[in-house]
PDB file of N, CA and C in Angstrom:
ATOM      1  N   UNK A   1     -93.887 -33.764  72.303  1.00  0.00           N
ATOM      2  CA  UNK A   1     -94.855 -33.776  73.384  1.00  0.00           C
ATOM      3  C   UNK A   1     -95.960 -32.743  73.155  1.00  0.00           C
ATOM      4  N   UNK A   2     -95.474 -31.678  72.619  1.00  0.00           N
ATOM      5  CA  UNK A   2     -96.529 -30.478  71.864  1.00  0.00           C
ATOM      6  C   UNK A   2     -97.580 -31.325  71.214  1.00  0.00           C
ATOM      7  N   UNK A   3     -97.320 -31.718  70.493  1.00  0.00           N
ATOM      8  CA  UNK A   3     -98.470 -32.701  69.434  1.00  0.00           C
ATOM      9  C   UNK A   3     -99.372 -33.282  70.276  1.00  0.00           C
ATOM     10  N   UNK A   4     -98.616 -34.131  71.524  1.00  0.00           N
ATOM     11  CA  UNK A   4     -99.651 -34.984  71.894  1.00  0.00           C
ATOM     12  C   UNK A   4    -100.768 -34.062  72.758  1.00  0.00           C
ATOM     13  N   UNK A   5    -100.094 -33.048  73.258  1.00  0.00           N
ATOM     14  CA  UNK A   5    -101.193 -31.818  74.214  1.00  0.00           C
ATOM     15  C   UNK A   5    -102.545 -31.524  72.750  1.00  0.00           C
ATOM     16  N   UNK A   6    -101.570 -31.093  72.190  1.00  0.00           N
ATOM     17  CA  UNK A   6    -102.544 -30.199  71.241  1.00  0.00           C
ATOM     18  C   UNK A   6    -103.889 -31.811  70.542  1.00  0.00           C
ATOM     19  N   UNK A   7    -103.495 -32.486  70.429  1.00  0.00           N
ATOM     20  CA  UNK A   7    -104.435 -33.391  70.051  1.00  0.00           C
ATOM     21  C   UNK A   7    -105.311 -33.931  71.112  1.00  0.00           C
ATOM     22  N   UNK A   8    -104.689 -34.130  72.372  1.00  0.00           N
ATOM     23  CA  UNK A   8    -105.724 -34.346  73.405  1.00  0.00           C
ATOM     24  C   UNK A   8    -106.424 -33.423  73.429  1.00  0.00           C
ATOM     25  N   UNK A   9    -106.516 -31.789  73.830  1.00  0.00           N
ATOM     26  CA  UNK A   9    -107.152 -30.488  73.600  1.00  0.00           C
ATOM     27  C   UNK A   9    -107.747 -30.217  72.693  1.00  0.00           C
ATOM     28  N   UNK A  10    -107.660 -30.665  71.337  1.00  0.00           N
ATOM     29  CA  UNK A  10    -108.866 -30.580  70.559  1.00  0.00           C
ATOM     30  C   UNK A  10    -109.584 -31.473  70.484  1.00  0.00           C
ATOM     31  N   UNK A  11    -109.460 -32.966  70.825  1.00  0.00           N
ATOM     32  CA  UNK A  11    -110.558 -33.891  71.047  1.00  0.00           C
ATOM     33  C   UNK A  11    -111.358 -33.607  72.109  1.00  0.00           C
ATOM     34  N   UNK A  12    -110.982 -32.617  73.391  1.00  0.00           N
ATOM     35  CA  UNK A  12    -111.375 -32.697  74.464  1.00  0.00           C
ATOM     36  C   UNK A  12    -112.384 -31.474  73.917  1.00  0.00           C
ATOM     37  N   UNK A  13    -112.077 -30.717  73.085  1.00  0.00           N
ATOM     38  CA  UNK A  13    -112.881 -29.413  72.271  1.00  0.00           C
ATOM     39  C   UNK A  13    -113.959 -30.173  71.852  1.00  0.00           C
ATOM     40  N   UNK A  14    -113.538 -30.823  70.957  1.00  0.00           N
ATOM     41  CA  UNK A  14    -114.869 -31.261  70.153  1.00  0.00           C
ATOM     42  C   UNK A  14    -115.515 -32.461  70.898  1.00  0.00           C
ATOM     43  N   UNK A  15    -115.116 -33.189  72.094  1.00  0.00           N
ATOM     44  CA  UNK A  15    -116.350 -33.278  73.174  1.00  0.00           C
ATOM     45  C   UNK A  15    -117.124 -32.560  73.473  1.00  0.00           C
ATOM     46  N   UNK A  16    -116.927 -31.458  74.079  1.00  0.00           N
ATOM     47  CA  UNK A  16    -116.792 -30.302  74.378  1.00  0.00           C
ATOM     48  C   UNK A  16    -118.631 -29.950  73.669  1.00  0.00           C
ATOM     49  N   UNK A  17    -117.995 -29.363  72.938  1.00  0.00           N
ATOM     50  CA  UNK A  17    -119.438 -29.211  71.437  1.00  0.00           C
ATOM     51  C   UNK A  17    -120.340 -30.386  71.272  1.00  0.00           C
ATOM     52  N   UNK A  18    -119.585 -31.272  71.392  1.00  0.00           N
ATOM     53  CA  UNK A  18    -120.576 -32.314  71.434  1.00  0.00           C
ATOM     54  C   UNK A  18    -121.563 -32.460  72.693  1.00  0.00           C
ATOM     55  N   UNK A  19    -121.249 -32.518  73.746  1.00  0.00           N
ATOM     56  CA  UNK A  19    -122.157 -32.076  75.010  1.00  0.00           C
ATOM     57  C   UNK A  19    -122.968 -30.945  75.028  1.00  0.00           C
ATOM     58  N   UNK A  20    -122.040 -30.180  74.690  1.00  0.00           N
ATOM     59  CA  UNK A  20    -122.937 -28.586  74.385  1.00  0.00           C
ATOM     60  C   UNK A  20    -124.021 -28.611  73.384  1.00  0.00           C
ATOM     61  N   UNK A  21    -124.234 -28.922  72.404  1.00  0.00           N
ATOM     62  CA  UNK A  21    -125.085 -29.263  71.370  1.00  0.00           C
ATOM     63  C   UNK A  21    -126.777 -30.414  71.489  1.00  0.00           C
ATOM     64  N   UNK A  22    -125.957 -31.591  72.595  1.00  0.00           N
ATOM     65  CA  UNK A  22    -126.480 -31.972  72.662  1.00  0.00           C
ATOM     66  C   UNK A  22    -127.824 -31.483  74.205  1.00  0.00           C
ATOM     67  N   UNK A  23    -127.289 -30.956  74.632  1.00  0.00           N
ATOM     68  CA  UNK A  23    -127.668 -30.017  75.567  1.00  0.00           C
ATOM     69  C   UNK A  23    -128.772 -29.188  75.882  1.00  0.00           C
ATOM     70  N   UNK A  24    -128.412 -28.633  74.152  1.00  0.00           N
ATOM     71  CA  UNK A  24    -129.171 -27.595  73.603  1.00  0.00           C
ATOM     72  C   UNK A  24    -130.385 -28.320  73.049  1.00  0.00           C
ATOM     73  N   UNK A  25    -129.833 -29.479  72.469  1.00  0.00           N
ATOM     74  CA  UNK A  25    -131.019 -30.391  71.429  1.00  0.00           C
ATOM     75  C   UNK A  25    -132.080 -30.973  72.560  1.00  0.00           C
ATOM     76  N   UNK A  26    -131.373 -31.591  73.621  1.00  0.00           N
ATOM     77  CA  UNK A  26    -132.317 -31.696  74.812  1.00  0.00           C
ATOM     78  C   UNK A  26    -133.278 -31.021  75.885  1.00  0.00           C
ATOM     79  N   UNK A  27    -133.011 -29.731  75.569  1.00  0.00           N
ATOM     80  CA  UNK A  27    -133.712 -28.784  76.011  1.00  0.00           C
ATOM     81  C   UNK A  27    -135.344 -28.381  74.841  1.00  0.00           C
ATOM     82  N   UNK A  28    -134.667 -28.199  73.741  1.00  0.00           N
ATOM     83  CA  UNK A  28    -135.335 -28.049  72.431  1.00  0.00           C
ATOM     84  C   UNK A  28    -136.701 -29.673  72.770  1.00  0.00           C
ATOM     85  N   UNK A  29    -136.013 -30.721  72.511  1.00  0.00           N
ATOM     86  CA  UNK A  29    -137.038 -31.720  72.567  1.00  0.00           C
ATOM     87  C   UNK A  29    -138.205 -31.793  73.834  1.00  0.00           C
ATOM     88  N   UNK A  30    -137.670 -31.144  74.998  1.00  0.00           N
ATOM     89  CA  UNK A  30    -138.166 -31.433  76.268  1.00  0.00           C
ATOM     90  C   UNK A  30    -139.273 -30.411  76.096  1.00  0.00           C
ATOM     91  N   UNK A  31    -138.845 -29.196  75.683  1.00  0.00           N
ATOM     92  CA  UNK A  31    -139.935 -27.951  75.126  1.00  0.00           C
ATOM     93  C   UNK A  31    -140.849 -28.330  74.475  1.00  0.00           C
ATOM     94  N   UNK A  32    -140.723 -29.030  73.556  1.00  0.00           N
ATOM     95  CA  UNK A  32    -141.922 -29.663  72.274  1.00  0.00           C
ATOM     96  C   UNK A  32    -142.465 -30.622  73.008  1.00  0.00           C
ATOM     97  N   UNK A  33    -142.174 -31.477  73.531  1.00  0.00           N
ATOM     98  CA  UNK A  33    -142.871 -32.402  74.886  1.00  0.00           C
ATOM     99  C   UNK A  33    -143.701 -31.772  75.617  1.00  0.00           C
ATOM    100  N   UNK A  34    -143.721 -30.772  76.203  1.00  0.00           N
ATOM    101  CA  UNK A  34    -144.379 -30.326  77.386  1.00  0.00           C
ATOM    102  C   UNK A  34    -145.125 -29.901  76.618  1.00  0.00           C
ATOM    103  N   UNK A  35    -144.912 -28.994  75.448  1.00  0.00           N
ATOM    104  CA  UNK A  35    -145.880 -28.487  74.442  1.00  0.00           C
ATOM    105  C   UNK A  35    -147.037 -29.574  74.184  1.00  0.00           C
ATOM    106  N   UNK A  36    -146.502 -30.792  73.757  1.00  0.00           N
ATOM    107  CA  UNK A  36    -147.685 -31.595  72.898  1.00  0.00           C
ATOM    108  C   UNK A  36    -148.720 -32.101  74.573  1.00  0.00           C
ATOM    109  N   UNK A  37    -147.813 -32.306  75.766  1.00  0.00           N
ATOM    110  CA  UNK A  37    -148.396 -32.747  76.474  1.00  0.00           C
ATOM    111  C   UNK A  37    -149.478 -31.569  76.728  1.00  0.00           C
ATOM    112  N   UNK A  38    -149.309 -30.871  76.991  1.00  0.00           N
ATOM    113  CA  UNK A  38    -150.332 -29.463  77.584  1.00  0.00           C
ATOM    114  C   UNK A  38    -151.500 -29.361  76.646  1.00  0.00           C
ATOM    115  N   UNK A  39    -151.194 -29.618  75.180  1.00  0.00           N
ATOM    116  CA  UNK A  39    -152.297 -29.670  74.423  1.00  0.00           C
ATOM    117  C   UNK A  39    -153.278 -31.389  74.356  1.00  0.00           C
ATOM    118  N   UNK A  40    -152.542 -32.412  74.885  1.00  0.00           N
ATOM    119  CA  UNK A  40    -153.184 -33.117  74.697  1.00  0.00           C
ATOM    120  C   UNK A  40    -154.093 -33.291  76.109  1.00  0.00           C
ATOM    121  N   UNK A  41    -153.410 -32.917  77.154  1.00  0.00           N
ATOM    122  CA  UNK A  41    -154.622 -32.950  78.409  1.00  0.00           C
ATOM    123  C   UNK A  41    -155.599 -31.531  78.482  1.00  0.00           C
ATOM    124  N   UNK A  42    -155.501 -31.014  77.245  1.00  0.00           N
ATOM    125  CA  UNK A  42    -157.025 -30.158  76.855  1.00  0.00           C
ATOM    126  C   UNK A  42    -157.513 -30.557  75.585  1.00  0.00           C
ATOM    127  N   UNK A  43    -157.010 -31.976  75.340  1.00  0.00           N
ATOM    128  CA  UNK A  43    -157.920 -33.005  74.152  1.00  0.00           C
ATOM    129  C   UNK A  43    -157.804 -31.544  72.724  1.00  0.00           C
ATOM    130  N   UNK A  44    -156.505 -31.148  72.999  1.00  0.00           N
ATOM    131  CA  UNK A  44    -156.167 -30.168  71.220  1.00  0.00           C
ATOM    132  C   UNK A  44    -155.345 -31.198  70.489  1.00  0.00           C
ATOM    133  N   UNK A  45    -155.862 -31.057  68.993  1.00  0.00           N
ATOM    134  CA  UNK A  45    -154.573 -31.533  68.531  1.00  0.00           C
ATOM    135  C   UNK A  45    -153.338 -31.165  68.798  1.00  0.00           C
ATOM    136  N   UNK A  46    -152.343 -32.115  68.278  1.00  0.00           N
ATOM    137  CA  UNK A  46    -151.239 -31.754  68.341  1.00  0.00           C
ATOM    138  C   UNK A  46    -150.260 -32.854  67.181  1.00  0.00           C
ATOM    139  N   UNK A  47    -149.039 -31.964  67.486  1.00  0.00           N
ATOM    140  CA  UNK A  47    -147.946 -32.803  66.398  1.00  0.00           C
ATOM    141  C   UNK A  47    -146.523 -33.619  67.364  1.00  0.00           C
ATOM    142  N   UNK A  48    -145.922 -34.530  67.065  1.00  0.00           N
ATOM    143  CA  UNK A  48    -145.118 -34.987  67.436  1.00  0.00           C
ATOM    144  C   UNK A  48    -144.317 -35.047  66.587  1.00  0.00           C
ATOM    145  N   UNK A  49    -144.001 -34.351  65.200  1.00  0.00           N
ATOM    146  CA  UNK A  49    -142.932 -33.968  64.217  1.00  0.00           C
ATOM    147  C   UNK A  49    -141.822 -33.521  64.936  1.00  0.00           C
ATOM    148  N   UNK A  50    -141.867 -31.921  66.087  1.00  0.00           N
ATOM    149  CA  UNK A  50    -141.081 -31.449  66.289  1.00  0.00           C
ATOM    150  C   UNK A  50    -140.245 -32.434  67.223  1.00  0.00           C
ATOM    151  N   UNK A  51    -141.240 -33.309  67.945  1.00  0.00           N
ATOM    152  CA  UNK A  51    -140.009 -33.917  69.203  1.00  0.00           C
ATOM    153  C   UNK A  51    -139.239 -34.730  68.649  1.00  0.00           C
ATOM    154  N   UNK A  52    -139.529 -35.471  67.246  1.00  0.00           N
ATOM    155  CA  UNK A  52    -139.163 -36.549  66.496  1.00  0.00           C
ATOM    156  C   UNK A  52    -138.258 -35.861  65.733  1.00  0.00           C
ATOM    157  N   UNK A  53    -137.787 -34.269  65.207  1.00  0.00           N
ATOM    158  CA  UNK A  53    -136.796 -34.102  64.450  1.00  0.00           C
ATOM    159  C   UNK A  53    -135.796 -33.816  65.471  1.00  0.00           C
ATOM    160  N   UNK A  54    -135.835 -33.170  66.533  1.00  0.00           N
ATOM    161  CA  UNK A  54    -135.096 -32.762  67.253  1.00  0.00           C
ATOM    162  C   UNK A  54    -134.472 -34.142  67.614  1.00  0.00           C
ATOM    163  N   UNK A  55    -135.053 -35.058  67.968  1.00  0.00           N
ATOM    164  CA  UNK A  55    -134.912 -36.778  68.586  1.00  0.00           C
ATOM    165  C   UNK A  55    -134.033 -37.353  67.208  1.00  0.00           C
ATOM    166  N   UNK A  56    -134.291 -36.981  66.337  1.00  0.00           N
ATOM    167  CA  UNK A  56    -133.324 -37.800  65.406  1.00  0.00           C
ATOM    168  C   UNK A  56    -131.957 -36.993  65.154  1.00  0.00           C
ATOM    169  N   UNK A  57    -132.101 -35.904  65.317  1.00  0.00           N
ATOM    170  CA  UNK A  57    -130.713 -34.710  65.255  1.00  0.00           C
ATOM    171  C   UNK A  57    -129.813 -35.349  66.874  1.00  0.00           C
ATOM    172  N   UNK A  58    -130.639 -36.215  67.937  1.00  0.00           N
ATOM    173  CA  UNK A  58    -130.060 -36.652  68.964  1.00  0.00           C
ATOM    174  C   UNK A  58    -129.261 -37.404  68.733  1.00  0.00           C
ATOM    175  N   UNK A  59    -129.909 -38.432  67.901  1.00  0.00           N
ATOM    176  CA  UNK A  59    -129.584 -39.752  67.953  1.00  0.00           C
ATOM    177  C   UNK A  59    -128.168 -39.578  66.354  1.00  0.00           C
ATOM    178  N   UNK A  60    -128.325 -39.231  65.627  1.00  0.00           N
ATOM    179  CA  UNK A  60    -127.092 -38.792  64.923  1.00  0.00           C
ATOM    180  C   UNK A  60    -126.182 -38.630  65.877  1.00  0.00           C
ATOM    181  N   UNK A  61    -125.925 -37.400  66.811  1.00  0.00           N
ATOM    182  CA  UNK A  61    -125.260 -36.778  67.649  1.00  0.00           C
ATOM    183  C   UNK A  61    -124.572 -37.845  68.194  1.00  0.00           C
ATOM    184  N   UNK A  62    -125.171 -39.066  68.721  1.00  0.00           N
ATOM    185  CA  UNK A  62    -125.263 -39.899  69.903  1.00  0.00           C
ATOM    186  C   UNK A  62    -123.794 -40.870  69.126  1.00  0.00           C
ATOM    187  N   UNK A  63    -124.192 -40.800  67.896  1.00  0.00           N
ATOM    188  CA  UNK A  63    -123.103 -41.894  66.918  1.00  0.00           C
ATOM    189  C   UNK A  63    -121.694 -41.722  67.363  1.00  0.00           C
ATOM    190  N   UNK A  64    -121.606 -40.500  67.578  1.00  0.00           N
ATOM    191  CA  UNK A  64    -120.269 -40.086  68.589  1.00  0.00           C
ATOM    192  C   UNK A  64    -119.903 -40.928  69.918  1.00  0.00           C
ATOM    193  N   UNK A  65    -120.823 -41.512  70.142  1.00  0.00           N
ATOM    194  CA  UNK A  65    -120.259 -42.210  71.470  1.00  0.00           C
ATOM    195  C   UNK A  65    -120.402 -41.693  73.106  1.00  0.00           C
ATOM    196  N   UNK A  66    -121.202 -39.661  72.830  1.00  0.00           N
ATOM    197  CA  UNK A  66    -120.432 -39.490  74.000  1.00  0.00           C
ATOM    198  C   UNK A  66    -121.870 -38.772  74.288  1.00  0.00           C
ATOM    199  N   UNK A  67    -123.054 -38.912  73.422  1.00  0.00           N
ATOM    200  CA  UNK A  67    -124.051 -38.203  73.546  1.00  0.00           C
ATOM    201  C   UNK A  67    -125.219 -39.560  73.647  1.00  0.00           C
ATOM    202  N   UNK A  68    -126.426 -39.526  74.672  1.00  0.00           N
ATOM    203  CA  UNK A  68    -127.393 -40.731  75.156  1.00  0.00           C
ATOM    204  C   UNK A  68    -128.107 -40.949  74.009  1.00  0.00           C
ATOM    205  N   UNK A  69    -128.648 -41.751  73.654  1.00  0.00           N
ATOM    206  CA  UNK A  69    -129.989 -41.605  72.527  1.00  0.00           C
ATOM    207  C   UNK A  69    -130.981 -41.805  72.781  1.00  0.00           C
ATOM    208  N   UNK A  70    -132.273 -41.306  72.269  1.00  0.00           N
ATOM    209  CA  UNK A  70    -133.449 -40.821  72.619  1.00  0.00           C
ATOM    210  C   UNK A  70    -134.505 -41.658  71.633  1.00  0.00           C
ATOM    211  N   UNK A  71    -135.626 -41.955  72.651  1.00  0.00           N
ATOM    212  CA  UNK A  71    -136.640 -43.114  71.479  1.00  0.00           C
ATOM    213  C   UNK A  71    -137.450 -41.633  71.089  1.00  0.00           C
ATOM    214  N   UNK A  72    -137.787 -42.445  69.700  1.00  0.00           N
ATOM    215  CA  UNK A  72    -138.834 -41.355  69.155  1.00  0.00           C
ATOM    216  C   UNK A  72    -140.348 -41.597  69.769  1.00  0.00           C
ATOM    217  N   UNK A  73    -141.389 -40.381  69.760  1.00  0.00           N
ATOM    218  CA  UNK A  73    -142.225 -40.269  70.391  1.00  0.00           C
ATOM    219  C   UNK A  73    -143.150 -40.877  69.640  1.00  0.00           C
ATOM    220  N   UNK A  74    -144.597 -41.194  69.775  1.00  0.00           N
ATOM    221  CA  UNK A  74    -145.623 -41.201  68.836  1.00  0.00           C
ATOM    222  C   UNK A  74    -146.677 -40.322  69.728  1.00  0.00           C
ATOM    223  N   UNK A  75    -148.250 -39.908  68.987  1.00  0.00           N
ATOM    224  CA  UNK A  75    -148.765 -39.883  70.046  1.00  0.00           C
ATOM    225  C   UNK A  75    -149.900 -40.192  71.367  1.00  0.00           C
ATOM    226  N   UNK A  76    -149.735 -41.364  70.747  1.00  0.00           N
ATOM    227  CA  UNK A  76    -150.219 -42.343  71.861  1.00  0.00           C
ATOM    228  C   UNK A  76    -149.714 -41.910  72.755  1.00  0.00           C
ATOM    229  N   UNK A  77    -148.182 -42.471  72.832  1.00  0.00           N
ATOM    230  CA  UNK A  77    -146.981 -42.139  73.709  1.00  0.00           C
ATOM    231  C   UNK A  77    -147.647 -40.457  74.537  1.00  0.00           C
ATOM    232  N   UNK A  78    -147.642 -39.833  74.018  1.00  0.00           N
ATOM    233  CA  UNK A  78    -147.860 -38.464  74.771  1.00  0.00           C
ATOM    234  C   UNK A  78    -149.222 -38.137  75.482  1.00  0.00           C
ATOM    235  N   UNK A  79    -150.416 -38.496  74.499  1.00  0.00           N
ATOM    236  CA  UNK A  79    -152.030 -38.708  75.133  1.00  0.00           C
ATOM    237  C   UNK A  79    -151.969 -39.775  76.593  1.00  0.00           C
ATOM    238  N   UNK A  80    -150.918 -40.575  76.456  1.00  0.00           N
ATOM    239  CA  UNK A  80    -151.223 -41.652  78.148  1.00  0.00           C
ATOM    240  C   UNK A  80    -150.602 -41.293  78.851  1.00  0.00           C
ATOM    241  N   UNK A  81    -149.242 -40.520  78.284  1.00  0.00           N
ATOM    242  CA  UNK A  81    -148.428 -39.325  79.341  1.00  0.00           C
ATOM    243  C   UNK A  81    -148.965 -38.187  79.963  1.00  0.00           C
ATOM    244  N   UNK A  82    -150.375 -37.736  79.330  1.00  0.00           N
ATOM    245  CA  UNK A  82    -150.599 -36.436  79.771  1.00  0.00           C
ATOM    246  C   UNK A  82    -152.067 -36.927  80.321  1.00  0.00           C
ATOM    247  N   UNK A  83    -152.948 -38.369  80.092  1.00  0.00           N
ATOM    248  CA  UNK A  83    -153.822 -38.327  81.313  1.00  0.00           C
ATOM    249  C   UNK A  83    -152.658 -39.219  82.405  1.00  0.00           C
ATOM    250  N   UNK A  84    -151.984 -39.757  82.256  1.00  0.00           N
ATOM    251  CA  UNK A  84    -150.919 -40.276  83.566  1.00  0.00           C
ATOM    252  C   UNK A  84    -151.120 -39.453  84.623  1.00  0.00           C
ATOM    253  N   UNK A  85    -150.542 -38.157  83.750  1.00  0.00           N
ATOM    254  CA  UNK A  85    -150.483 -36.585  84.330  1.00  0.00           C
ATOM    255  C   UNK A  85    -151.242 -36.444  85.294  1.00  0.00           C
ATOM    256  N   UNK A  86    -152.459 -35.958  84.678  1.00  0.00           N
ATOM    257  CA  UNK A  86    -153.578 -35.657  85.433  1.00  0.00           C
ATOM    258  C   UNK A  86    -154.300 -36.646  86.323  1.00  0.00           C
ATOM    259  N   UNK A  87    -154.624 -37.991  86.245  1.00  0.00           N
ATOM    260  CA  UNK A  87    -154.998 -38.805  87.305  1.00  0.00           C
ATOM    261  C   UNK A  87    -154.430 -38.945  88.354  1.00  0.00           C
TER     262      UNK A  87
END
């Protein structure tokens, strides 16, 4: 019966990390978002690399089953998000 504890408890661990991680990665992407948005409703360039590596480190994550997956950005996508914004 030991065995079966200890194997539920480390799967429940490495959920665990897996939420946590992904967590972290979602915070990280949401940062680079607001970033590109803020520069694009003052017409600056900007990059959508960072939301797109962080977004693919998601979507790996996600293969697990227990983490959402995330579309990658372009930035179109972000320039109609950030006059959306403002109108």
């Amino acid at each position: 019966m030991s065995n079966v504890h200890e194997a539920i408890s480390k799967h429940s661990q490495k959920q665990h990390e897996i939420v946590k991680t992904f967590l972290g990665l979602e915070q990280q992407r949401e940062s680079f978002i607001a970033e590109a948005v803020a520069l694009a409703k003052e017409n600056k360039d900007f990059s959508v690399e960072g939301i797109n590596r962080v977004t693919a480190e998601i979507n790996r994550l996600a293969k697990n089953g227990i983490a959402p997956t995330r579309k990658l950005v372009t930035k179109e996508m972000v320039i109609e998000y950030a006059h959306r914004k403002t109108t």
